[in-house]
Protein backbone atom coordinates (compact mmCIF):
# COMPACT_ATOMS: atom_id res chain seq x y z
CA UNK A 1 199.48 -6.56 84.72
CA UNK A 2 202.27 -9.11 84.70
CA UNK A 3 202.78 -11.79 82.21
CA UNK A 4 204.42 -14.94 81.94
CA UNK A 5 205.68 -16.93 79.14
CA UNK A 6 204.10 -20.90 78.80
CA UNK A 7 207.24 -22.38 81.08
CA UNK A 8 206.93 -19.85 84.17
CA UNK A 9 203.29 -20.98 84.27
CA UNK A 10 204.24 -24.62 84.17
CA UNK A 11 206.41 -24.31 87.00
CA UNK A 12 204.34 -22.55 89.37
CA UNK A 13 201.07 -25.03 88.20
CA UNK A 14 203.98 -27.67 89.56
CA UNK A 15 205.23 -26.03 92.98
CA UNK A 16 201.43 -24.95 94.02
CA UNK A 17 199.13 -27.84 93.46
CA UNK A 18 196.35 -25.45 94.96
CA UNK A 19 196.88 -22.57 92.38
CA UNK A 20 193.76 -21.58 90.31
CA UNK A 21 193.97 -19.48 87.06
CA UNK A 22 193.21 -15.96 87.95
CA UNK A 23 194.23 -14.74 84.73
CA UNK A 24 193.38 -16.06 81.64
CA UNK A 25 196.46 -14.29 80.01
CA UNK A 26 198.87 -15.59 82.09
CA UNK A 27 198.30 -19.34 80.21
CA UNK A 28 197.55 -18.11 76.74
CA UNK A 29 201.05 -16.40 76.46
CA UNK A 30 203.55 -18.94 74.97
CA UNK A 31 206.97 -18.80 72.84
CA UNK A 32 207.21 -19.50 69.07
CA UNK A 33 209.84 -22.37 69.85
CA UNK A 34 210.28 -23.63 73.49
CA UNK A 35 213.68 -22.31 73.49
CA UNK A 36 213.40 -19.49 72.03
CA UNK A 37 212.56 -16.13 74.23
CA UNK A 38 213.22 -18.33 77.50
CA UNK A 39 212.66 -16.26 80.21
CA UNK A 40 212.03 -17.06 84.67
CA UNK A 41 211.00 -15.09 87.30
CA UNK A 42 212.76 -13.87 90.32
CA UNK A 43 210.09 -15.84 92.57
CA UNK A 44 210.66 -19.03 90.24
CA UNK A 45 214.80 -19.08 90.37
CA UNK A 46 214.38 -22.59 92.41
CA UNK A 47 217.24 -25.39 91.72
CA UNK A 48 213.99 -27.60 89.66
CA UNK A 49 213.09 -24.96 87.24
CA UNK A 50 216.66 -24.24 86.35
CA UNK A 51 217.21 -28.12 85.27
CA UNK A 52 214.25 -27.23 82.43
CA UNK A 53 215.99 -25.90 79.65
CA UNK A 54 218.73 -28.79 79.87
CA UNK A 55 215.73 -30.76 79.70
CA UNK A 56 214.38 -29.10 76.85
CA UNK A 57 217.20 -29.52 74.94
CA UNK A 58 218.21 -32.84 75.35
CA UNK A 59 214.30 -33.26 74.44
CA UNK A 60 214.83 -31.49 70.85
CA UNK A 61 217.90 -33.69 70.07
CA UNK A 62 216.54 -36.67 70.88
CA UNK A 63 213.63 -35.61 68.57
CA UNK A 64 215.93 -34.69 65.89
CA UNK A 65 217.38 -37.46 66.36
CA UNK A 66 214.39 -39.94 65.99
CA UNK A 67 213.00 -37.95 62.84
CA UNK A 68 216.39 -37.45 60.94
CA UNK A 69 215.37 -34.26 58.82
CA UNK A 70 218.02 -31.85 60.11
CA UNK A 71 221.40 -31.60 57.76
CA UNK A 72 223.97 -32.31 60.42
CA UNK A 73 221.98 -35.85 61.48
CA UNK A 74 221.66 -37.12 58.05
CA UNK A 75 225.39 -36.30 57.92
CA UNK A 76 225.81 -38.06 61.57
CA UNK A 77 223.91 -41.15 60.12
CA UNK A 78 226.18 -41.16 57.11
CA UNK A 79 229.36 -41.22 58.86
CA UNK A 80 228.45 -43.69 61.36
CA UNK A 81 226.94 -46.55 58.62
CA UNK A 82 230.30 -46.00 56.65
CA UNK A 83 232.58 -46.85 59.40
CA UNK A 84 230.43 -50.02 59.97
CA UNK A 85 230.51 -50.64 56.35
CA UNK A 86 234.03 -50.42 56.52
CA UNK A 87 235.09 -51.83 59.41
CA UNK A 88 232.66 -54.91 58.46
CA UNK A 89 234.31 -55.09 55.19
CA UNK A 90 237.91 -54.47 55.58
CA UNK A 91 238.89 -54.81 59.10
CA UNK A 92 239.95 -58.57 60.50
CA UNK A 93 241.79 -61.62 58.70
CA UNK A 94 238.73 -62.90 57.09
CA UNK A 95 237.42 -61.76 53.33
CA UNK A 96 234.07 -59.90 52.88
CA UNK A 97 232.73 -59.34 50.00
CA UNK A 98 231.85 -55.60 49.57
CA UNK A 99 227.95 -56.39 48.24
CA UNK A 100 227.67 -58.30 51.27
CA UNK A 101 228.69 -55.83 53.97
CA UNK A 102 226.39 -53.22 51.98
CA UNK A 103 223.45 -55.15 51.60
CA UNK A 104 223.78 -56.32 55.91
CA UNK A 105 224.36 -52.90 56.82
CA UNK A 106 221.35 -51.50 54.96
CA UNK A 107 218.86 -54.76 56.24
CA UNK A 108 220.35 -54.20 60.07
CA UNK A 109 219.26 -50.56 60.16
CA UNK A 110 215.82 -50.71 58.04
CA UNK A 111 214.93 -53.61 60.76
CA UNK A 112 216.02 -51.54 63.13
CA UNK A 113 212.29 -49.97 64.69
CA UNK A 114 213.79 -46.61 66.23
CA UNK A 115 216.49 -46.41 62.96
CA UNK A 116 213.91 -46.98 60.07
CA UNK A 117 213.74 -42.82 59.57
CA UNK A 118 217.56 -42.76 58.86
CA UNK A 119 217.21 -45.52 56.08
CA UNK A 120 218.43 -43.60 53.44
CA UNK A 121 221.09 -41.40 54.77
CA UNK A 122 222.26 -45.00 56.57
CA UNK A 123 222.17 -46.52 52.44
CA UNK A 124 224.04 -43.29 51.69
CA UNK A 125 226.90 -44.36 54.39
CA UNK A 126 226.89 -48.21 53.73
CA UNK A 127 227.67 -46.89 49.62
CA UNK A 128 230.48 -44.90 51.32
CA UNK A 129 232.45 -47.13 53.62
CA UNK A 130 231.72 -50.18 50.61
CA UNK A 131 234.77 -49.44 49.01
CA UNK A 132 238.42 -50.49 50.09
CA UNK A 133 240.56 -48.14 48.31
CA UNK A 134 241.36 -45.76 51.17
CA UNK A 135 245.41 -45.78 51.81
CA UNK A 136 246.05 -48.40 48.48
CA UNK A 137 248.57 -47.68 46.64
CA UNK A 138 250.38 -49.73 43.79
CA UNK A 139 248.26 -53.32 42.46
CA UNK A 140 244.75 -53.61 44.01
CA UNK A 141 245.28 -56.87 44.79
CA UNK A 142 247.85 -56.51 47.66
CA UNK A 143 246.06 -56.39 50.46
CA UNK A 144 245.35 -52.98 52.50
CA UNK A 145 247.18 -51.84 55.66
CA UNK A 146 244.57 -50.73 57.81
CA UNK A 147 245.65 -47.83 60.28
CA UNK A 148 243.66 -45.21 62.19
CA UNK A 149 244.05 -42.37 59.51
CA UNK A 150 242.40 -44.33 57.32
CA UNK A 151 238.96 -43.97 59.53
CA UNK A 152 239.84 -40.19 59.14
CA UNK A 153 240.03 -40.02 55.78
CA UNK A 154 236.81 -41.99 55.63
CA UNK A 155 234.82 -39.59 57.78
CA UNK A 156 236.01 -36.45 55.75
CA UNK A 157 234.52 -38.01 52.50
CA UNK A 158 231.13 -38.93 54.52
CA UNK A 159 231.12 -35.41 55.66
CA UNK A 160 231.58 -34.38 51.62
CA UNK A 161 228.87 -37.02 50.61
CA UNK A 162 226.60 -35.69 53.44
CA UNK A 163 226.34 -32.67 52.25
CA UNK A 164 226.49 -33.32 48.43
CA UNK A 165 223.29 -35.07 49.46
CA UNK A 166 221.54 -32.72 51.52
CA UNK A 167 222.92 -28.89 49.96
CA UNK A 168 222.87 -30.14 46.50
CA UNK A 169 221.07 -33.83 45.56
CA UNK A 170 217.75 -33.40 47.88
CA UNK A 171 217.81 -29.92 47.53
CA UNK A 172 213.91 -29.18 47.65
CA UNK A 173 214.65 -26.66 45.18
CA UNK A 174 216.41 -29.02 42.18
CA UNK A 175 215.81 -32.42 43.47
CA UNK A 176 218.38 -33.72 41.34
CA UNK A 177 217.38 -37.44 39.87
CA UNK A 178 214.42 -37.76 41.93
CA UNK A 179 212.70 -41.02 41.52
CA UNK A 180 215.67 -42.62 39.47
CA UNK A 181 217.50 -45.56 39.85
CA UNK A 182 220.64 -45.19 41.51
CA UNK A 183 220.19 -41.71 42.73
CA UNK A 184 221.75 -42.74 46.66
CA UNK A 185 224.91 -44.05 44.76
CA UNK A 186 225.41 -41.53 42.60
CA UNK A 187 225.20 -39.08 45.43
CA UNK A 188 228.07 -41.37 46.72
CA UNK A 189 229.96 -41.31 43.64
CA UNK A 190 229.84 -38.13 43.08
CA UNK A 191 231.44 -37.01 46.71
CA UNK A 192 233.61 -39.72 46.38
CA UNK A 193 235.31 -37.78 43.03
CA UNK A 194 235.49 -34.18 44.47
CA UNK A 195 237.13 -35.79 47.40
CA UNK A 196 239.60 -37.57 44.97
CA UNK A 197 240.34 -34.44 43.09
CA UNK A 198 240.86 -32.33 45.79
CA UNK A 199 242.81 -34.37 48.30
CA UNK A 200 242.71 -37.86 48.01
CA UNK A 201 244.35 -37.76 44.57
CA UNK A 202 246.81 -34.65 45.57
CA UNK A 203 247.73 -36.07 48.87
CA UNK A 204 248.85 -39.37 47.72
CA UNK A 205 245.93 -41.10 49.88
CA UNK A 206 244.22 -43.08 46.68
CA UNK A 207 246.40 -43.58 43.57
CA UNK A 208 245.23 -41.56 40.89
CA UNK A 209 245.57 -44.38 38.23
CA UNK A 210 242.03 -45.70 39.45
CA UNK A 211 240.29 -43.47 37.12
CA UNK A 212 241.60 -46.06 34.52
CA UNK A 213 243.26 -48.74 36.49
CA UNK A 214 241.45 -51.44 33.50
CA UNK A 215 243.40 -49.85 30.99
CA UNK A 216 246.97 -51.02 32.36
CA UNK A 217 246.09 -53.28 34.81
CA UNK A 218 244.41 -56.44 34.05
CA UNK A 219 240.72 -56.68 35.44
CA UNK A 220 238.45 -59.27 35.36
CA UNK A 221 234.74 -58.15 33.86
CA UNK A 222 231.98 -56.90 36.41
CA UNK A 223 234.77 -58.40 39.37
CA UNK A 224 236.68 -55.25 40.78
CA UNK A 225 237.22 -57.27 43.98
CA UNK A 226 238.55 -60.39 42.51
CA UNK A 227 240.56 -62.90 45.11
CA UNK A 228 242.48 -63.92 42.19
CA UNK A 229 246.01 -62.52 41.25
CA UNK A 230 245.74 -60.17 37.86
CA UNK A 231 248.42 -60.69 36.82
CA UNK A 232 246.86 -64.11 35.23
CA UNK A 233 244.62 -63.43 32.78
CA UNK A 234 241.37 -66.09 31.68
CA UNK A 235 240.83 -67.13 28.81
CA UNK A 236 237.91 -65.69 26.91
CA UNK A 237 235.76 -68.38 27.14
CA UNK A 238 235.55 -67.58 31.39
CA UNK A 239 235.16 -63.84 30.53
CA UNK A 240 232.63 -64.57 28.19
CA UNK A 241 230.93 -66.75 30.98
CA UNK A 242 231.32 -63.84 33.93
CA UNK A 243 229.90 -61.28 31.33
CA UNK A 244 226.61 -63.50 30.42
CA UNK A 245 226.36 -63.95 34.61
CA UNK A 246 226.33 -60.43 34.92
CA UNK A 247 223.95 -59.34 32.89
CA UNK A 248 221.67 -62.21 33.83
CA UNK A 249 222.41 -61.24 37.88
CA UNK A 250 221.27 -57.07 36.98
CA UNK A 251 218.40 -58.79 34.75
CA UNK A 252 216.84 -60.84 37.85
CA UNK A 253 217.37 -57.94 40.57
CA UNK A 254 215.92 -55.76 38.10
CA UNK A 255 212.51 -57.52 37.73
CA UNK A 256 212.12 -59.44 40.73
CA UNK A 257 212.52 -56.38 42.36
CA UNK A 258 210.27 -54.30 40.74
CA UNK A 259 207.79 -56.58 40.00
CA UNK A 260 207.17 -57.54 43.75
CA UNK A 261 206.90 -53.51 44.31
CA UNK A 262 204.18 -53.16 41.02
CA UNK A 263 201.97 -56.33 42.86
CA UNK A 264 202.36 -55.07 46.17
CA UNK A 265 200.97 -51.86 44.70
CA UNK A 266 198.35 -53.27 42.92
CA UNK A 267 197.46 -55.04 46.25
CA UNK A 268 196.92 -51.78 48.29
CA UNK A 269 194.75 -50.14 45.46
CA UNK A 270 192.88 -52.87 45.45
CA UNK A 271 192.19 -52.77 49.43
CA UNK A 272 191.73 -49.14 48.80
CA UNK A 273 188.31 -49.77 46.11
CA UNK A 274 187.13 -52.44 48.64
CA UNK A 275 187.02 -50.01 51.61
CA UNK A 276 185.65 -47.39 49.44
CA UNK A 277 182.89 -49.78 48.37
CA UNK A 278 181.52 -50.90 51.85
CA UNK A 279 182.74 -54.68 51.21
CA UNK A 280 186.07 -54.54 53.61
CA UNK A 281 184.88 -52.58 56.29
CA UNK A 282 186.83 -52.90 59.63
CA UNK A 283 190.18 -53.51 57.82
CA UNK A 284 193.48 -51.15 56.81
CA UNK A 285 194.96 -51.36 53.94
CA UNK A 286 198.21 -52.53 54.44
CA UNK A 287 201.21 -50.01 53.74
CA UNK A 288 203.38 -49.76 50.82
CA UNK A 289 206.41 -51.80 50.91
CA UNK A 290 209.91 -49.53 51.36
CA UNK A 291 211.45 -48.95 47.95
CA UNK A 292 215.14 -49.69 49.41
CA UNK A 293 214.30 -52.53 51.60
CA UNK A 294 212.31 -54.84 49.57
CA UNK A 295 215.36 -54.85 46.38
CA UNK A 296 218.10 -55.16 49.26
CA UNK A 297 216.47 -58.35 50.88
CA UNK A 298 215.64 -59.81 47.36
CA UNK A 299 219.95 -59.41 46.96
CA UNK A 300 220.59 -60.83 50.28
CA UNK A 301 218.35 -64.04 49.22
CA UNK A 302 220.27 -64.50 45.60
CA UNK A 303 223.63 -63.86 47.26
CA UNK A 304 223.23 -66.62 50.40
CA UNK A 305 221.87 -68.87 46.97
CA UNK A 306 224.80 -68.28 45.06
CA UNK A 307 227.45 -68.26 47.67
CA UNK A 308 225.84 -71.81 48.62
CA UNK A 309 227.25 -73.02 45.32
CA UNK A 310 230.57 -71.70 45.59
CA UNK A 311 230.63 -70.35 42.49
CA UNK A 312 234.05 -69.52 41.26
CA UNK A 313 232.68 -66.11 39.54
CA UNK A 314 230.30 -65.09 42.38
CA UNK A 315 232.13 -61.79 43.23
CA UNK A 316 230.86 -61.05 39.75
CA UNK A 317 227.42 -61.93 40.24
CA UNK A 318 227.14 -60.47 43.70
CA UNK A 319 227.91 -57.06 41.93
CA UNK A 320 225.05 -57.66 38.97
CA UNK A 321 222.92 -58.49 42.51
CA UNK A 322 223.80 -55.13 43.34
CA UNK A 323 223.06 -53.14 40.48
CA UNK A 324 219.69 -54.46 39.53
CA UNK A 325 218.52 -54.13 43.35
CA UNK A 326 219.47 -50.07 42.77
CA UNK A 327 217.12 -50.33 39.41
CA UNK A 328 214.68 -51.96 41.17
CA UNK A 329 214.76 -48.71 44.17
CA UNK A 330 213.23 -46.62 41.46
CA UNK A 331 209.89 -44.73 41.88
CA UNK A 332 206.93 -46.96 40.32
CA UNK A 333 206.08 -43.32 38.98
CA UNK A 334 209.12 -43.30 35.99
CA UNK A 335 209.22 -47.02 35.72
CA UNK A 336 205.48 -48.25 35.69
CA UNK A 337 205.91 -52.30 34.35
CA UNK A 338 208.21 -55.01 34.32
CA UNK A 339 209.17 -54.64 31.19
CA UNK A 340 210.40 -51.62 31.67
CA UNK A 341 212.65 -52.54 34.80
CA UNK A 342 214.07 -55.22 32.32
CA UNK A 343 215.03 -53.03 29.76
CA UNK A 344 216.23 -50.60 32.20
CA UNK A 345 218.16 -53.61 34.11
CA UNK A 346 219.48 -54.28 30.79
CA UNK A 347 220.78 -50.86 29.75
CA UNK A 348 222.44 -50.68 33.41
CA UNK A 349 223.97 -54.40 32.54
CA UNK A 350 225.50 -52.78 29.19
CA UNK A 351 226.88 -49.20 31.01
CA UNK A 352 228.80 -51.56 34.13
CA UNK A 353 230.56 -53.87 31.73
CA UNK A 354 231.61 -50.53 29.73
CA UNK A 355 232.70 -49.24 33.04
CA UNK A 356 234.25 -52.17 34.43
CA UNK A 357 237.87 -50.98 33.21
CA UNK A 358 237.14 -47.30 34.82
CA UNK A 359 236.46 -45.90 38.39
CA UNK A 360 238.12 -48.71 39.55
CA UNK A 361 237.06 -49.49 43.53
CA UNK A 362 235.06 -46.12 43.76
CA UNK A 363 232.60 -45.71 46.93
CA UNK A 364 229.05 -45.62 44.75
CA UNK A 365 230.08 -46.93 41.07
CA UNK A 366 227.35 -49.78 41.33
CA UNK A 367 224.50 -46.83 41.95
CA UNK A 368 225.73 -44.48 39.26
CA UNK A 369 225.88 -47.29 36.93
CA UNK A 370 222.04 -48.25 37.24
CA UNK A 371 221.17 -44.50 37.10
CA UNK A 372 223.00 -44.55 34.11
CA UNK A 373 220.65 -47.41 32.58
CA UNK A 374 217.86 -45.34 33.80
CA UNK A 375 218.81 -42.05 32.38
CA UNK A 376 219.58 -43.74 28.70
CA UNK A 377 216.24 -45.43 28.92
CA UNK A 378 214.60 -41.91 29.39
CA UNK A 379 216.52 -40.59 26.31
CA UNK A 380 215.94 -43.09 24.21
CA UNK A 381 211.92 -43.62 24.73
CA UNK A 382 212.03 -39.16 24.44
CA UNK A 383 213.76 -39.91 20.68
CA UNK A 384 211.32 -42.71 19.94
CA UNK A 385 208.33 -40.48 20.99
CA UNK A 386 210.09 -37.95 18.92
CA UNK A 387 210.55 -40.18 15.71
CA UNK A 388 206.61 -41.03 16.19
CA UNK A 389 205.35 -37.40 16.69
CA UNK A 390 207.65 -36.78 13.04
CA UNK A 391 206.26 -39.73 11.37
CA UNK A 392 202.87 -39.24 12.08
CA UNK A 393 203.41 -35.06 10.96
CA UNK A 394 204.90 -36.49 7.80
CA UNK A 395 202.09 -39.30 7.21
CA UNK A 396 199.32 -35.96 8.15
CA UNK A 397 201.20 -33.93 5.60
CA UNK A 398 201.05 -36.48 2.61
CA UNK A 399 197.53 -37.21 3.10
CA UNK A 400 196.57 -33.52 3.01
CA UNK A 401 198.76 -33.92 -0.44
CA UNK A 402 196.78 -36.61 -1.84
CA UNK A 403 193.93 -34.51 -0.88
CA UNK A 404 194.66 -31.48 -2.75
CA UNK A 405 195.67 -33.28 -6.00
CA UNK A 406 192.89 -35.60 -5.88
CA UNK A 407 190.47 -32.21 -5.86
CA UNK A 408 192.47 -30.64 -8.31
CA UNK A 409 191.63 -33.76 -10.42
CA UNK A 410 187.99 -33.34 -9.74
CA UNK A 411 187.79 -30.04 -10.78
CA UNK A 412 190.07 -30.57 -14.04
CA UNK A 413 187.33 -33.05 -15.13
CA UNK A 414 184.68 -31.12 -14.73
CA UNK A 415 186.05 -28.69 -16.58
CA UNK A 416 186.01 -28.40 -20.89
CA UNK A 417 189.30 -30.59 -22.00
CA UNK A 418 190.91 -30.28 -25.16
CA UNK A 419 189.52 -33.72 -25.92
CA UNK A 420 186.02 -32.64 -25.41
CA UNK A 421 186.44 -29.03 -27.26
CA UNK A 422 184.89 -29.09 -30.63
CA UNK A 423 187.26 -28.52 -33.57
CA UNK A 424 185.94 -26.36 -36.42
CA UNK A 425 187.95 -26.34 -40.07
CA UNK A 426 188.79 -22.53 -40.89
CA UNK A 427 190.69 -21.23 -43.74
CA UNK A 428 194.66 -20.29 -43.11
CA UNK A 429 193.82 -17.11 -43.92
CA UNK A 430 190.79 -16.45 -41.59
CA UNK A 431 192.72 -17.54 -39.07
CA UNK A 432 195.53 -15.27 -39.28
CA UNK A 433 193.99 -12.29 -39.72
CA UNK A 434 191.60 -13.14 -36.56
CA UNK A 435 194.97 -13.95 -34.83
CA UNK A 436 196.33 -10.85 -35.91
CA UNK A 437 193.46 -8.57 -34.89
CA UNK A 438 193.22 -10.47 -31.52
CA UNK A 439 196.93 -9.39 -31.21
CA UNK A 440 195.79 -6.29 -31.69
CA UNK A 441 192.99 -5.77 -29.57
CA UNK A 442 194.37 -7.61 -26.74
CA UNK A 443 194.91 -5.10 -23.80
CA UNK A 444 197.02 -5.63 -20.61
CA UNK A 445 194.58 -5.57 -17.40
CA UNK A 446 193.87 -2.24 -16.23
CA UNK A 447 194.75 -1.74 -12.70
CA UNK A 448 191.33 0.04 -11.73
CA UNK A 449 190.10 -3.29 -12.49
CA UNK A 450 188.54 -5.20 -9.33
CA UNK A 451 190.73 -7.39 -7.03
CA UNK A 452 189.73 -10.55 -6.07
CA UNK A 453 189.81 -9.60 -2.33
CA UNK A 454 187.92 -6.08 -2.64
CA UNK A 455 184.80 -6.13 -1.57
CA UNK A 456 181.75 -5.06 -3.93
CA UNK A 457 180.66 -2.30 -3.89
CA UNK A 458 177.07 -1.53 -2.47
CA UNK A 459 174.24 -0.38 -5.08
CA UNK A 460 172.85 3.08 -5.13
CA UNK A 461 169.19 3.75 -3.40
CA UNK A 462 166.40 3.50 -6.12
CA UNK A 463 163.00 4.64 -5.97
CA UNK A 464 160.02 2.23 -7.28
CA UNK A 465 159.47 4.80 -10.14
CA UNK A 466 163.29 4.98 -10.99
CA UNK A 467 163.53 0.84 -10.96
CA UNK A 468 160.28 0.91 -13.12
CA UNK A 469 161.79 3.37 -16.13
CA UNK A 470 164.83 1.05 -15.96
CA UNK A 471 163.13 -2.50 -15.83
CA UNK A 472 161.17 -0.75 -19.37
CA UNK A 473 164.43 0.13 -20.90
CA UNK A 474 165.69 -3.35 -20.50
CA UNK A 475 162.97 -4.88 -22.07
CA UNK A 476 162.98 -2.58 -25.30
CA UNK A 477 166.98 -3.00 -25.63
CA UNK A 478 166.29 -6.69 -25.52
CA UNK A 479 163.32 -6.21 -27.81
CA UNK A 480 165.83 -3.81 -30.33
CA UNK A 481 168.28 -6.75 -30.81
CA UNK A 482 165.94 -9.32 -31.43
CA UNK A 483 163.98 -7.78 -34.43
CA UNK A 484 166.96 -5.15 -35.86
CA UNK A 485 167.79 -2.18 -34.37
CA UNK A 486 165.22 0.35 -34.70
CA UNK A 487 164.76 4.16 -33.95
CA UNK A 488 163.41 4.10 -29.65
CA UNK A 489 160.22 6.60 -29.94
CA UNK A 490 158.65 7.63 -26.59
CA UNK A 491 155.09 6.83 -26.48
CA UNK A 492 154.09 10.59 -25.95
CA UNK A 493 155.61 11.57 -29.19
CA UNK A 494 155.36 10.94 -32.93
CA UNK A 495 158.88 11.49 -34.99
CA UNK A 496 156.68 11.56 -38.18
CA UNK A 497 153.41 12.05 -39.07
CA UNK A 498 150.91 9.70 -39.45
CA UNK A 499 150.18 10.01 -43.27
CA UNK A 500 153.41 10.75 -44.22
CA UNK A 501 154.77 14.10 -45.61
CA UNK A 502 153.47 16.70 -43.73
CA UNK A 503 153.46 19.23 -40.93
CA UNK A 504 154.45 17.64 -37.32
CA UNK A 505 151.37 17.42 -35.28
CA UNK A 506 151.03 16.45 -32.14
CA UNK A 507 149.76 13.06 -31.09
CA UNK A 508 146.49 14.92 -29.37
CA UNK A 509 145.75 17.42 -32.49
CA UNK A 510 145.60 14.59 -34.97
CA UNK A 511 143.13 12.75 -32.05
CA UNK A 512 140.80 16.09 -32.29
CA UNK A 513 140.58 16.24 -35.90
CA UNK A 514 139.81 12.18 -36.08
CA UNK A 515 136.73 13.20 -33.85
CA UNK A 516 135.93 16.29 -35.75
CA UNK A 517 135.90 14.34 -38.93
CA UNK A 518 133.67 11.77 -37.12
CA UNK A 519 131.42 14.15 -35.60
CA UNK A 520 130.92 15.41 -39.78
């Protein structure tokens, strides 16, 4: 009988309209993958059946393509968002600021209908092209020569972040940082520094004094990408000023953010109990708000409001925008209030202005400096738990204490006291010579002597008559001591005779001649 795999069937069910299924095995036979075990017939070698498998595969990369869960598309999407990132960012006569080409980039392709499943690889590439240090050499402040190589160099370290990200970071196995703040730039950050060790940094491409440019260079707090020249310095009251702006810019990202995300929550749960209960029947619950989207428009709002003022420091504030929208990304699951996203957004706040003199321009810094807030947060609420759990073992063990004595106490005073002891006057001598004998007498504890944890022994079986005889010799010991000790005489015999000197007689002779002398 012949067979034919699922396509052969197809085929013929197309070039016969009046075929009829003869044999049910014929269309139950199919392939474990479309493409795989491909296979046509001699009678089916037409020029329309061999177009199929082109079609078949362009039909499995456009659906890779659409879902975004294979390696090398994520890696596609990354490289693709960085040169827009870049090219938005560096490329022309006018001056963009690097939040601001992130943050469009990100809201472009998350609005995007048929580009919302490559969100985060696309957030992965806008982190990677944000950065301008790609062919700079000497101050940071000159501007950058832009030439083709650099585009080169910018696709080999989306290529490294790619697959730092998909081999390594969201790894189902370790799922490094999952649910933390910061975790898509750090992925960036942290291909962006084996790139740098390993051939930016030995090819010349990136200067390798931008691991701690701030320490000869002069650089303005929080402001990598100042328009001002460094080599003027402000005076402390203005870096005092962009410091405060910082920290209040990662502050209001940080709980705006998350606190739309914890009442949009709420919201849903609460649609949830309504359908459950009968009461909002006919309606869907809407769906939950995207964790990337909702902190990157919330930047994009405070950054159109600030740049409206013209602030001189803005480039500052644009990167606190930045840094408490990544805090804000976090899952709901490791930061559950708002007060938490504050003190998170605060922590982050205190690790960028530590940071500002280090990494200097690196693709990612921003992300790895919230997931640095996040990850101190965690440590410092596991000590705190610790210190409590220690506390509360130490309060446990000095009640127990107070316990114990205060029994010990109760049983002391129940007990004869020296106080309550009654003193009785005895001669010196007398009490020496009872000392002395005591002295004497006294014996060491035997060790055939009981212990306190061996158990008693059992008593002997007894018969009634045997517990009788022994119940009577109790009573006359007890009856000896109380009147003087006496000679014990069994009731069956007489020690001496009756009338005093005389022969023994037996109890039952002298009874006879009592009667005989009667009977006389």
């Amino acid at each position: 009988m012949r067979k034919r795999n699922h396509i052969s069937t197809q085929t013929s069910l197309i070039e016969d309209p009046h075929h009829t299924e003869s044999d049910p095995e014929e269309t139950t036979i199919q392939p474990s993958h479309p493409i795989d075990d491909f296979t046509l017939d001699s009678d089916a070698a037409a020029p329309s059946s061999r177009s199929l498998p082109l079609h078949f595969h362009a039909a499995s990369l456009a659906s890779h393509l659409k879902q975004g869960k294979i390696w090398w598309v994520k890696i596609l999407t990354i490289s693709i968002t960085a040169v827009f990132t870049y090219s938005y960012n560096n490329v022309g006569n006018h001056s963009t600021n690097v939040q601001i080409a992130i943050m469009t980039v990100i809201t472009l392709v998350g609005a995007t209908p048929f580009c919302s499943t490559h969100l985060i690889p696309a957030a992965i590439g806008a982190f990677a092209g944000g950065h301008n240090i790609i062919g700079s050499t000497g101050l940071i402040d000159n501007a950058n020569e832009i030439h083709y190589s650099n585009f080169g160099w910018l696709l080999l370290l989306s290529f490294a972040v790619g697959m730092v990200w998909c081999f390594i970071v969201a790894n189902p196995r370790w799922n490094i940082l999952d649910g933390y703040a910061g975790r898509l730039g750090t992925t960036t950050f942290i291909g962006m520094n084996l790139v740098m060790l390993t051939i930016f940094g030995p090819l010349g491409v990136v200067d390798w004094d931008r691991y701690y440019y701030g320490m000869v260079q002069v650089i303005h707090i929080a402001e990598e990408d100042a328009t001002l020249p460094l080599a003027s310095a402000w005076e402390w009251t203005e870096e005092a000023e962009l410091a405060i702006g910082y920290v209040l810019a990662v502050l209001w990202l940080g709980i705006i953010g998350g606190r739309t995300r914890i009442f949009h929550q709420k919201y849903i749960a609460q649609q949830f109990e309504s359908v459950d209960k009968g009461s909002g029947a006919g309606k869907q619950p809407p769906t939950p708000l995207n964790n990337v989207l909702v902190p990157v428009l919330w930047t994009m709002l405070s950054i159109f409001a600030v740049n409206v003022t013209q602030y001189k420091h803005g480039a500052g504030l644009f990167n606190g925008f930045a840094v408490g929208a990544y805090v804000a990304m976090a899952s709901l699951q490791k930061i559950t209030s708002t007060g938490k996203f504050a003190v998170v957004s605060l922590l982050a706040a205190g690790w960028g202005l530590a940071l500002t003199p280090f990494f200097v321009g690196f693709a990612g810094k921003s992300g790895f400096t919230s997931m640095m807030g996040h990850v101190t947060h965690e440590i410092l609420v596991n000590l705190l738990n610790r210190i409590r759990f220690l506390w509360k073992l130490r309060q446990q063990e000095q009640e127990m204490q107070q316990q114990q004595q205060q029994q010990q106490q109760q049983q002391q005073s129940f007990s004869p006291t020296s106080s309550e002891s009654i003193v009785v006057e005895e001669d010196p001598e007398t009490t020496n010579t009872l000392g002395q004998d005591n002295e004497a007498n006294f014996e060491l504890p035997n060790e055939h002597w009981p212990r306190i944890d061996q158990k008693p022994k059992k008593e002997k079986f007894v018969t009634k008559y045997q517990r009788r005889q022994q119940q009577r010799l109790k009573h006359l010991q007890q009856h000896e001591e109380d009147e003087g000790s006496q000679i014990l005489h069994h009731r069956a015999w007489v020690a001496l005779p009756a009338d005093g000197d005389g022969v023994w007689q037996h109890s039952l002779e002298q009874n006879a001649e009592k009667q005989e002398q009667d009977i006389a």
